[in-house]
PDB file of N, CA and C in Angstrom:
ATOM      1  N   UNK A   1      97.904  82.576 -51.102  1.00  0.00           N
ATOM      2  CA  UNK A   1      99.163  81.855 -51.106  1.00  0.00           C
ATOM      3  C   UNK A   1      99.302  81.060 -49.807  1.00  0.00           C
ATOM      4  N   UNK A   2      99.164  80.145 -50.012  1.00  0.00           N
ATOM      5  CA  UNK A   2     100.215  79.038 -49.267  1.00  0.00           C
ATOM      6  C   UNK A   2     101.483  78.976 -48.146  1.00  0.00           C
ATOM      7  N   UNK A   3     101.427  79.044 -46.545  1.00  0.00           N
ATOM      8  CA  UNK A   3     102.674  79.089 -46.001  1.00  0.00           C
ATOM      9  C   UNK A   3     102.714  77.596 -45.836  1.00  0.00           C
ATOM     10  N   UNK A   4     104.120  77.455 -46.093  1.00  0.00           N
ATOM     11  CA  UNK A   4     104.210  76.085 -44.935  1.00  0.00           C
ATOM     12  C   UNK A   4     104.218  75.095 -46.412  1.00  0.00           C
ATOM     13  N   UNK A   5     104.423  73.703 -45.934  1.00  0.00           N
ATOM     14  CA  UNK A   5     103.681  72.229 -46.689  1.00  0.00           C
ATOM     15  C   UNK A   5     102.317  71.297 -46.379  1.00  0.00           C
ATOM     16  N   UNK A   6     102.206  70.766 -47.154  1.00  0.00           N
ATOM     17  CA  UNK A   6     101.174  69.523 -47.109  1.00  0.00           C
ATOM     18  C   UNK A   6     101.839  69.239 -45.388  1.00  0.00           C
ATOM     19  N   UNK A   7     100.594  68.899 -44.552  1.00  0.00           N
ATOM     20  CA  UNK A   7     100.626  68.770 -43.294  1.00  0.00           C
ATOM     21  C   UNK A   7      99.726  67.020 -43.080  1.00  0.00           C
ATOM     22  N   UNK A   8     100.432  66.317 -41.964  1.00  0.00           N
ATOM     23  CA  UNK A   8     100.116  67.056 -41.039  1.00  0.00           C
ATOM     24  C   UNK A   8     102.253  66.386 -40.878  1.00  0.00           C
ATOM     25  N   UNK A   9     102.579  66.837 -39.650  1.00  0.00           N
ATOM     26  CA  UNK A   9     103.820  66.170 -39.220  1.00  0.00           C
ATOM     27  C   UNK A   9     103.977  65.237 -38.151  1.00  0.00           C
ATOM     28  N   UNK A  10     104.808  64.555 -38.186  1.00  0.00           N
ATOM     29  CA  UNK A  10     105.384  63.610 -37.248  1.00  0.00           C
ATOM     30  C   UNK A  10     106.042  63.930 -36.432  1.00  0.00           C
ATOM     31  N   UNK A  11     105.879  64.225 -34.800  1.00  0.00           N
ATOM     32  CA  UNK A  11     106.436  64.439 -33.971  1.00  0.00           C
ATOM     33  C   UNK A  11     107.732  63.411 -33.160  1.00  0.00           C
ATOM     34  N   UNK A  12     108.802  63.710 -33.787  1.00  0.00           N
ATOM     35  CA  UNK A  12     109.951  62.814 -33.283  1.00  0.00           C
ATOM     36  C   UNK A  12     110.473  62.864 -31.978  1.00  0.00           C
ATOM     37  N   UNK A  13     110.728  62.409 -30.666  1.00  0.00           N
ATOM     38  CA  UNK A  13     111.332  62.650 -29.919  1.00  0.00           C
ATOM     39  C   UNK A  13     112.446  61.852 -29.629  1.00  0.00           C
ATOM     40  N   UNK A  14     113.766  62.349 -29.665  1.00  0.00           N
ATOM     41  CA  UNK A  14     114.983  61.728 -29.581  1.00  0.00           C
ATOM     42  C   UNK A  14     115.309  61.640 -28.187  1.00  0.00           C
ATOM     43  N   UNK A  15     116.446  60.193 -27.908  1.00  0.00           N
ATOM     44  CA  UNK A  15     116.363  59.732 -26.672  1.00  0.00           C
ATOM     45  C   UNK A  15     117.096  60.917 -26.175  1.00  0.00           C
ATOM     46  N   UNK A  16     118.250  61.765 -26.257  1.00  0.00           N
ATOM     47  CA  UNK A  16     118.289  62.937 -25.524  1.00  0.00           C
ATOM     48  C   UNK A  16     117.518  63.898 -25.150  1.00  0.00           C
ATOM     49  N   UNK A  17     116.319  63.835 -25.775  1.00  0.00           N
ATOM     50  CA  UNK A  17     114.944  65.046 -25.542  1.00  0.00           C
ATOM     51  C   UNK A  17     114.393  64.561 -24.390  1.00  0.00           C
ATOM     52  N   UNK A  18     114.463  63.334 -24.218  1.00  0.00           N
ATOM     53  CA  UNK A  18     113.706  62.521 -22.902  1.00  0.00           C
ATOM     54  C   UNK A  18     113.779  63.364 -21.725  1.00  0.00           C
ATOM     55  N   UNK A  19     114.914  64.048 -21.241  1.00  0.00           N
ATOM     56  CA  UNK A  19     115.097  65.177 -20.192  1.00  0.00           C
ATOM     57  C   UNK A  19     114.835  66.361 -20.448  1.00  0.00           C
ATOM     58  N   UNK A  20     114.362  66.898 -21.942  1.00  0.00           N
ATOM     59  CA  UNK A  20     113.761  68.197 -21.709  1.00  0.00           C
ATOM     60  C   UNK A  20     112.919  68.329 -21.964  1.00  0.00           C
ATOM     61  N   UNK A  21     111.803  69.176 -21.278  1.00  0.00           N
ATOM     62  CA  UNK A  21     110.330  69.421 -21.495  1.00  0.00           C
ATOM     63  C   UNK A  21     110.128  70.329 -23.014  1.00  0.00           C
ATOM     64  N   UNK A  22     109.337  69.440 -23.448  1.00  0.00           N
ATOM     65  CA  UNK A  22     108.973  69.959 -25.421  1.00  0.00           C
ATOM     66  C   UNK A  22     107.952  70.693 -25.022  1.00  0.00           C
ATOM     67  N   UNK A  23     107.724  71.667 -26.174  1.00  0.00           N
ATOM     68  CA  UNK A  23     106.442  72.689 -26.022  1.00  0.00           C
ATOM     69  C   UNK A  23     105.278  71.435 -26.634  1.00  0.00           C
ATOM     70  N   UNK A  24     104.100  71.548 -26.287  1.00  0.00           N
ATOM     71  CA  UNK A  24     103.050  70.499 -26.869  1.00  0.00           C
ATOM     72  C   UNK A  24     102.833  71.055 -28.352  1.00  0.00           C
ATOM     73  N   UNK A  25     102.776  69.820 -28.915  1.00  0.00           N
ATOM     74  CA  UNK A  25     102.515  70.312 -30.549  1.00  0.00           C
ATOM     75  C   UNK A  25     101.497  71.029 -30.990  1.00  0.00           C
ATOM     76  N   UNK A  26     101.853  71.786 -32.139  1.00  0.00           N
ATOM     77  CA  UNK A  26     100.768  73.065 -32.588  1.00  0.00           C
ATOM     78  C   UNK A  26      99.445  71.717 -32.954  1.00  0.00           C
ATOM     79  N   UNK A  27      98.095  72.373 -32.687  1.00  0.00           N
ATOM     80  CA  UNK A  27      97.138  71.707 -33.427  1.00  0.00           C
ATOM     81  C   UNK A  27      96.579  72.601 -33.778  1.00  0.00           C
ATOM     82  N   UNK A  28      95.686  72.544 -35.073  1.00  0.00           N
ATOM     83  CA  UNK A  28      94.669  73.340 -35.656  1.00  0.00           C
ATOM     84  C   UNK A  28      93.280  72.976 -35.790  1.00  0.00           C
ATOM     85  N   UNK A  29      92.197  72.670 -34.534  1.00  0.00           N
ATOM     86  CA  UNK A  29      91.571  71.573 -34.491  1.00  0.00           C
ATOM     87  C   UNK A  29      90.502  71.878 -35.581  1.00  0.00           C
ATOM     88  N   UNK A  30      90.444  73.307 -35.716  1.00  0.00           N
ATOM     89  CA  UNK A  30      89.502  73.860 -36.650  1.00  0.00           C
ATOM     90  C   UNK A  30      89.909  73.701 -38.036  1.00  0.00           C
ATOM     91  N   UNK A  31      90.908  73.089 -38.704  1.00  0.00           N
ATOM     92  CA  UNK A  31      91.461  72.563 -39.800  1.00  0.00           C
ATOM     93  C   UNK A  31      90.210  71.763 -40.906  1.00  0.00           C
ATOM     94  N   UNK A  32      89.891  71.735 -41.641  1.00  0.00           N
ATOM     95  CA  UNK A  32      89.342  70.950 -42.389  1.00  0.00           C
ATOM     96  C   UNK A  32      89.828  69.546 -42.650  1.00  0.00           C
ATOM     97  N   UNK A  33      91.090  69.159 -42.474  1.00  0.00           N
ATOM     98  CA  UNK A  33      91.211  68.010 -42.287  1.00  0.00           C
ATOM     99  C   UNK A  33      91.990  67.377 -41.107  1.00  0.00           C
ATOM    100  N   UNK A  34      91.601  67.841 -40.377  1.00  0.00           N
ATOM    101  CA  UNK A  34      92.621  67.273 -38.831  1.00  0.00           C
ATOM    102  C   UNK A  34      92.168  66.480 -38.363  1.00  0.00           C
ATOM    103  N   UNK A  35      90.255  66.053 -38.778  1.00  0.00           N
ATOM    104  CA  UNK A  35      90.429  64.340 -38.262  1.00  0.00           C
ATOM    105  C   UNK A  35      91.407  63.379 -39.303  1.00  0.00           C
ATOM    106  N   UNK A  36      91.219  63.812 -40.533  1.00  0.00           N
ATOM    107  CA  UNK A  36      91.843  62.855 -41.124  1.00  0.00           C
ATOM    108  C   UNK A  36      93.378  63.090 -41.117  1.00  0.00           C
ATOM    109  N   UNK A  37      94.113  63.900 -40.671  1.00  0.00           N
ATOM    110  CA  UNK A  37      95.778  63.972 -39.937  1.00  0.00           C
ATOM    111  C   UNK A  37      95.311  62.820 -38.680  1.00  0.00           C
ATOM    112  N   UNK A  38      94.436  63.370 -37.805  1.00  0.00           N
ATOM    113  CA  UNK A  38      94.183  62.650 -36.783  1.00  0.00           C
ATOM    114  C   UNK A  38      94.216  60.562 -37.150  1.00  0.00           C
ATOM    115  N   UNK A  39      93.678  60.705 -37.838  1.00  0.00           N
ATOM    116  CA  UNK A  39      93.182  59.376 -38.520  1.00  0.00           C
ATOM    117  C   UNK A  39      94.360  58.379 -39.009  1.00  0.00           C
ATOM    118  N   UNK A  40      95.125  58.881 -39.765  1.00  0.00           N
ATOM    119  CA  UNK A  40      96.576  58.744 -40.408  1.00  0.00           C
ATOM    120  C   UNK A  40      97.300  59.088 -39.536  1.00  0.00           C
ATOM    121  N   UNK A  41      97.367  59.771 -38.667  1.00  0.00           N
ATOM    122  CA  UNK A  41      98.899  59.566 -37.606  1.00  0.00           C
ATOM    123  C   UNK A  41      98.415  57.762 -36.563  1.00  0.00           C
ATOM    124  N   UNK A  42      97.007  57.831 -36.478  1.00  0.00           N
ATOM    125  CA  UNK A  42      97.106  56.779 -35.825  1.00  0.00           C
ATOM    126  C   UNK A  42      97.268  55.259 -36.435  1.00  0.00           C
ATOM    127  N   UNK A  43      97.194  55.250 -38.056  1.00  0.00           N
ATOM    128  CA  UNK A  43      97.464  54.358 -38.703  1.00  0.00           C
ATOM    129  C   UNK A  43      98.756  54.122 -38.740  1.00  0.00           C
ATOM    130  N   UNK A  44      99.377  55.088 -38.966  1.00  0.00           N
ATOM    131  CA  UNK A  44     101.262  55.153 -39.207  1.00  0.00           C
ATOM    132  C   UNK A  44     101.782  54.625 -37.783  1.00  0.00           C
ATOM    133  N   UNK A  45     101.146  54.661 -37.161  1.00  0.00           N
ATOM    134  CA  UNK A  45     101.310  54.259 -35.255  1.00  0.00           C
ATOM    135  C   UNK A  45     102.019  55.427 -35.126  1.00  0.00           C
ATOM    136  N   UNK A  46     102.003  56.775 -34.902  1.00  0.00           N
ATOM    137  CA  UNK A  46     102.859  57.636 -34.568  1.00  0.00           C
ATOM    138  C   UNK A  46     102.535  57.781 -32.898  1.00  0.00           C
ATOM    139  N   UNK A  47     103.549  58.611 -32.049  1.00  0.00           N
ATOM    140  CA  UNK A  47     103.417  59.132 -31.215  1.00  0.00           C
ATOM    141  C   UNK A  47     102.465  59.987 -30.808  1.00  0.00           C
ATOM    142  N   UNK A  48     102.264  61.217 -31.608  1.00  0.00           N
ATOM    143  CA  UNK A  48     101.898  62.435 -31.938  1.00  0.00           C
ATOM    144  C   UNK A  48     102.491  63.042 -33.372  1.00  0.00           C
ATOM    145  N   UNK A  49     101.800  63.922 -33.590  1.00  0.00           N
ATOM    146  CA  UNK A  49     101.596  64.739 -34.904  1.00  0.00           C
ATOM    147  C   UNK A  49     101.357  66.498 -34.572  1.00  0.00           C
ATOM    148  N   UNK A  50     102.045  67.157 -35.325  1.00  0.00           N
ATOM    149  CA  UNK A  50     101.794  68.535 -35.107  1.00  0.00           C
ATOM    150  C   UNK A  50     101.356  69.346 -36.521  1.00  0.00           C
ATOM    151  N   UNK A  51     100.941  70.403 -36.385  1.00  0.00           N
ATOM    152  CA  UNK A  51     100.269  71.041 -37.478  1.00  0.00           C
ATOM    153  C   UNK A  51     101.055  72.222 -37.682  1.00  0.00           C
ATOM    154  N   UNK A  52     102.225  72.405 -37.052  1.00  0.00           N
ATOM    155  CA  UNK A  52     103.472  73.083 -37.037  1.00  0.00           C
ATOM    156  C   UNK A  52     103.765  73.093 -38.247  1.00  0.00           C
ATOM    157  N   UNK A  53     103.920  74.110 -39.062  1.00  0.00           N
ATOM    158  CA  UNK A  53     104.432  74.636 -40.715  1.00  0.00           C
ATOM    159  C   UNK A  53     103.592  73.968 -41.359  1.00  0.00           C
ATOM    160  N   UNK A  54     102.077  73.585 -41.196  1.00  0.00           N
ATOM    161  CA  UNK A  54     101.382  73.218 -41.973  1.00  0.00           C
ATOM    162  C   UNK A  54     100.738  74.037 -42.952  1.00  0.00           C
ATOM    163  N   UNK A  55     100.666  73.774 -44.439  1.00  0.00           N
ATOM    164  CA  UNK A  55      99.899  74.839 -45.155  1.00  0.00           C
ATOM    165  C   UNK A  55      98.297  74.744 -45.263  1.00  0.00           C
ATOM    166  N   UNK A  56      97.716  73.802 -44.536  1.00  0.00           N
ATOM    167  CA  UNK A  56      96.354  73.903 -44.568  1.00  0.00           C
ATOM    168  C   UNK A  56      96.014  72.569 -45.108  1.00  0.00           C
ATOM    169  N   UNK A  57      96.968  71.914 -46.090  1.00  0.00           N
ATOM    170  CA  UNK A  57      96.751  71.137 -47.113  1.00  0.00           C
ATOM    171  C   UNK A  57      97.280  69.756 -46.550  1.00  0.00           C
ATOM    172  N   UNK A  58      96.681  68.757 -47.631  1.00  0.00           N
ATOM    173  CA  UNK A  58      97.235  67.279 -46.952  1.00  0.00           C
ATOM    174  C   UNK A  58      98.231  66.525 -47.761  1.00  0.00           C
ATOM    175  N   UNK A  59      98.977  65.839 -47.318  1.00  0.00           N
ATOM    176  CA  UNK A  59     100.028  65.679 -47.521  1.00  0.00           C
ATOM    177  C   UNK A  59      99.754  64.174 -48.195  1.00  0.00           C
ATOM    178  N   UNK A  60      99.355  63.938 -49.395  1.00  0.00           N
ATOM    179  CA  UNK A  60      98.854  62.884 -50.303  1.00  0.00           C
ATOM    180  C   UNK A  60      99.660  61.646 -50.059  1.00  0.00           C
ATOM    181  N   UNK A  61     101.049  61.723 -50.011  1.00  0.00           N
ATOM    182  CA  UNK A  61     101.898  60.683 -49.950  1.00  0.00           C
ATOM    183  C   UNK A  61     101.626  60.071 -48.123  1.00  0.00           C
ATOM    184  N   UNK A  62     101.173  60.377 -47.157  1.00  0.00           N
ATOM    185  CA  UNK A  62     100.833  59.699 -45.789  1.00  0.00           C
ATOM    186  C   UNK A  62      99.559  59.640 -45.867  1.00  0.00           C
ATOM    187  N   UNK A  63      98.846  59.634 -46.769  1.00  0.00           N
ATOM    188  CA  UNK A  63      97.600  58.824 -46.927  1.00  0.00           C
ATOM    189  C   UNK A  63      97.576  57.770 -47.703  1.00  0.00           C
ATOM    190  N   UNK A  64      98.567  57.922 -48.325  1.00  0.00           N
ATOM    191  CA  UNK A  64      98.934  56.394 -49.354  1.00  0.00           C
ATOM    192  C   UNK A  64      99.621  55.681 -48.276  1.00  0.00           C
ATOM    193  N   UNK A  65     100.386  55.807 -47.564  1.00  0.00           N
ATOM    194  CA  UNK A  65     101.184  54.846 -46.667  1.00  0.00           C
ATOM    195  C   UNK A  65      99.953  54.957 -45.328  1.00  0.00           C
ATOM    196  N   UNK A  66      99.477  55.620 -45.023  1.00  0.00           N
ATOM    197  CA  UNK A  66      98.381  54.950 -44.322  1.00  0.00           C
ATOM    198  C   UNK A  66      97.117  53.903 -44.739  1.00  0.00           C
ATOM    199  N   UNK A  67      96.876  53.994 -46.162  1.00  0.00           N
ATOM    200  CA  UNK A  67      96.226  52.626 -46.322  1.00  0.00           C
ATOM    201  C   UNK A  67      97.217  51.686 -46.543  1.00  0.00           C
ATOM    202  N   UNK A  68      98.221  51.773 -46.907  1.00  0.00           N
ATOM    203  CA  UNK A  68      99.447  50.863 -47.021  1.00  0.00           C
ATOM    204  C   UNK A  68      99.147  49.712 -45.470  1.00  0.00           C
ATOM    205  N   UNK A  69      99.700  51.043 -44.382  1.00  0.00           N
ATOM    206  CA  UNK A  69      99.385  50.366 -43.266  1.00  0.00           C
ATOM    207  C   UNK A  69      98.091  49.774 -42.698  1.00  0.00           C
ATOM    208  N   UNK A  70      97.366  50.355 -43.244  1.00  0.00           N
ATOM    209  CA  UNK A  70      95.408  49.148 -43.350  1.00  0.00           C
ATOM    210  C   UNK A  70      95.789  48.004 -43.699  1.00  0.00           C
ATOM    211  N   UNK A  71      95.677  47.828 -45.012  1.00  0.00           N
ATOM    212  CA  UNK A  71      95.858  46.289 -45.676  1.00  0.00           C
ATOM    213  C   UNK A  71      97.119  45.550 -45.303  1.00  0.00           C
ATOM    214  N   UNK A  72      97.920  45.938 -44.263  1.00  0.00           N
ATOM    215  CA  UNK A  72      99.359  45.127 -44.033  1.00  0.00           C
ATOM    216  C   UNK A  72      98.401  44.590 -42.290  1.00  0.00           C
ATOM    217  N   UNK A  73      97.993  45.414 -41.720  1.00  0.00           N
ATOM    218  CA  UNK A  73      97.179  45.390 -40.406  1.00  0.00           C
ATOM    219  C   UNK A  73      95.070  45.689 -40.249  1.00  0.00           C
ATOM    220  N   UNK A  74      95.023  44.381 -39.868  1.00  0.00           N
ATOM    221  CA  UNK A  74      93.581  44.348 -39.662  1.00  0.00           C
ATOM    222  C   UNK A  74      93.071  45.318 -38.711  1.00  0.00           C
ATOM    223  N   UNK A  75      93.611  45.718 -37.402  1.00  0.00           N
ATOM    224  CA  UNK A  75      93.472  46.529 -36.472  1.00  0.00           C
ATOM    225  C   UNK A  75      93.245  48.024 -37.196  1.00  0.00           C
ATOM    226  N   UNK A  76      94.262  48.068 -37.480  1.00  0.00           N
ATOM    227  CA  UNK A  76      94.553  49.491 -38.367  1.00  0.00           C
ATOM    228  C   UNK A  76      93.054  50.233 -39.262  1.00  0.00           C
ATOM    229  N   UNK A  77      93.000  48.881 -39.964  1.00  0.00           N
ATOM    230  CA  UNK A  77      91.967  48.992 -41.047  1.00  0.00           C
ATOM    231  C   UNK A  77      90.425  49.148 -40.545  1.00  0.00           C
ATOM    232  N   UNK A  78      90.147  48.423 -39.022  1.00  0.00           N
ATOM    233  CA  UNK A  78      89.120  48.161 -38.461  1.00  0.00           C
ATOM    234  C   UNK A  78      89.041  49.974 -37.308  1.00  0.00           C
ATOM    235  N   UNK A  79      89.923  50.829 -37.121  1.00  0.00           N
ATOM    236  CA  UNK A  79      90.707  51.818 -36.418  1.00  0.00           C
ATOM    237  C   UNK A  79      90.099  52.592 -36.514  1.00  0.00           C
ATOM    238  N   UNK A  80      90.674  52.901 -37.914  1.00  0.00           N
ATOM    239  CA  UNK A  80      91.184  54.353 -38.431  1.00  0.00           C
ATOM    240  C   UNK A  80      90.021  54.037 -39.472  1.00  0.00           C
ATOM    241  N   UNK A  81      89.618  56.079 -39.565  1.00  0.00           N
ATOM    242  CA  UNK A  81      88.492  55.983 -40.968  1.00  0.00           C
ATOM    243  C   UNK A  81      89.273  56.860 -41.792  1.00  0.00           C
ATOM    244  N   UNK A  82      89.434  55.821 -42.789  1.00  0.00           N
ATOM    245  CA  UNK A  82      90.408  56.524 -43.963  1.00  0.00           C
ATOM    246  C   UNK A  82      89.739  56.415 -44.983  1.00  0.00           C
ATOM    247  N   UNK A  83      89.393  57.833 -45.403  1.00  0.00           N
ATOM    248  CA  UNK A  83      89.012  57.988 -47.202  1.00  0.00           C
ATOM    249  C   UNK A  83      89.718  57.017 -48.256  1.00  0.00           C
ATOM    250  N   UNK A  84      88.839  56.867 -49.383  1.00  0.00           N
ATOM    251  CA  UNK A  84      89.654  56.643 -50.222  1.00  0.00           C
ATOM    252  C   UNK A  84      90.533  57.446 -51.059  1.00  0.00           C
ATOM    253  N   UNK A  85      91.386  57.140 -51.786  1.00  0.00           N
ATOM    254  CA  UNK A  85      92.541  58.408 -52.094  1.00  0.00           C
ATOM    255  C   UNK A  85      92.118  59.113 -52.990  1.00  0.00           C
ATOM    256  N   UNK A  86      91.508  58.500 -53.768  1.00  0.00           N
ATOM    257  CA  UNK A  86      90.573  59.961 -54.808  1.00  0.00           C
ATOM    258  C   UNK A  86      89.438  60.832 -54.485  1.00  0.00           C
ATOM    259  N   UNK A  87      88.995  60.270 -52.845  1.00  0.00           N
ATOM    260  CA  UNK A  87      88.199  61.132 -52.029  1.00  0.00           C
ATOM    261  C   UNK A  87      88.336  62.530 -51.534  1.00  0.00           C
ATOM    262  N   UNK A  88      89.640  62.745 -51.450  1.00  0.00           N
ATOM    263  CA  UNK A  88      90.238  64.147 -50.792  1.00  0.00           C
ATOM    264  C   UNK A  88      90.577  64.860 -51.649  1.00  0.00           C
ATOM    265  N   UNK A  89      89.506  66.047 -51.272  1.00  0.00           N
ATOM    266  CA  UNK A  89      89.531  66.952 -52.215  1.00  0.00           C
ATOM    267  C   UNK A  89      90.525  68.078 -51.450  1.00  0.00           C
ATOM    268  N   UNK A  90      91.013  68.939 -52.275  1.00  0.00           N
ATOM    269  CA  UNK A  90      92.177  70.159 -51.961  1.00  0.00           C
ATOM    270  C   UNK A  90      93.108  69.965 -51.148  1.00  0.00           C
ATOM    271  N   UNK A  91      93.796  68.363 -50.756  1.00  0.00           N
ATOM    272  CA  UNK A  91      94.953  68.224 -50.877  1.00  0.00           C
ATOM    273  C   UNK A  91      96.459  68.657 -50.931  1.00  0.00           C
ATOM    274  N   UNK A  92      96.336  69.015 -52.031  1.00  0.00           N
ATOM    275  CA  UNK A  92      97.157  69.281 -52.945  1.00  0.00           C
ATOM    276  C   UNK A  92      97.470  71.213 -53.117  1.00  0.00           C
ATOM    277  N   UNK A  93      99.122  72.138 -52.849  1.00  0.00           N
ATOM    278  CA  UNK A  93      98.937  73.425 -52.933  1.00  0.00           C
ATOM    279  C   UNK A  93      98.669  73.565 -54.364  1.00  0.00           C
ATOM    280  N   UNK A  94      97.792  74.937 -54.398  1.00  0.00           N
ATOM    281  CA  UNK A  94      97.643  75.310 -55.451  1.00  0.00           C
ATOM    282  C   UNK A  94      98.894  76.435 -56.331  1.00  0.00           C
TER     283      UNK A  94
END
């Protein structure tokens, strides 16, 4: 069984957080897919990403908006190595 969701997350920091020191985000580098979290947070242009309440699994809908963000940006596309979407296998909780 499954804790947590489709991972990976988006680390938000709000302009009041600016003065307090955040714990550094969970990573799971040993993850089976944390280059490709890795890969897709840098397409989405995120800050950082954490693996905080992650269930192991990938979160199908930010791999669709990360090729989204490929074909809108050449950089992106030239970047990031992004599977194609019927490439990723176990995804998805069982």
């Amino acid at each position: 069984m499954n804790i947590g969701k489709p991972g990976p997350f988006q680390v938000i920091h709000s302009v009041a957080d600016q003065d307090v020191p955040s714990d550094p985000p969970k990573r799971r580098y040993d993850c089976a897919f944390y280059e490709l979290c890795l890969n897709v947070a840098a397409a989405l242009n995120w800050d950082s990403f954490t693996c905080r309440g992650c269930s192991g699994t990938f979160d199908e809908q930010l791999l669709w908006r990360a090729h989204q963000a490929s074909k809108n940006d050449g950089v992106v596309g030239k970047l990031c190595d992004l599977p194609e979407l019927k490439q990723v296998v176990g995804w998805k909780k069982n």
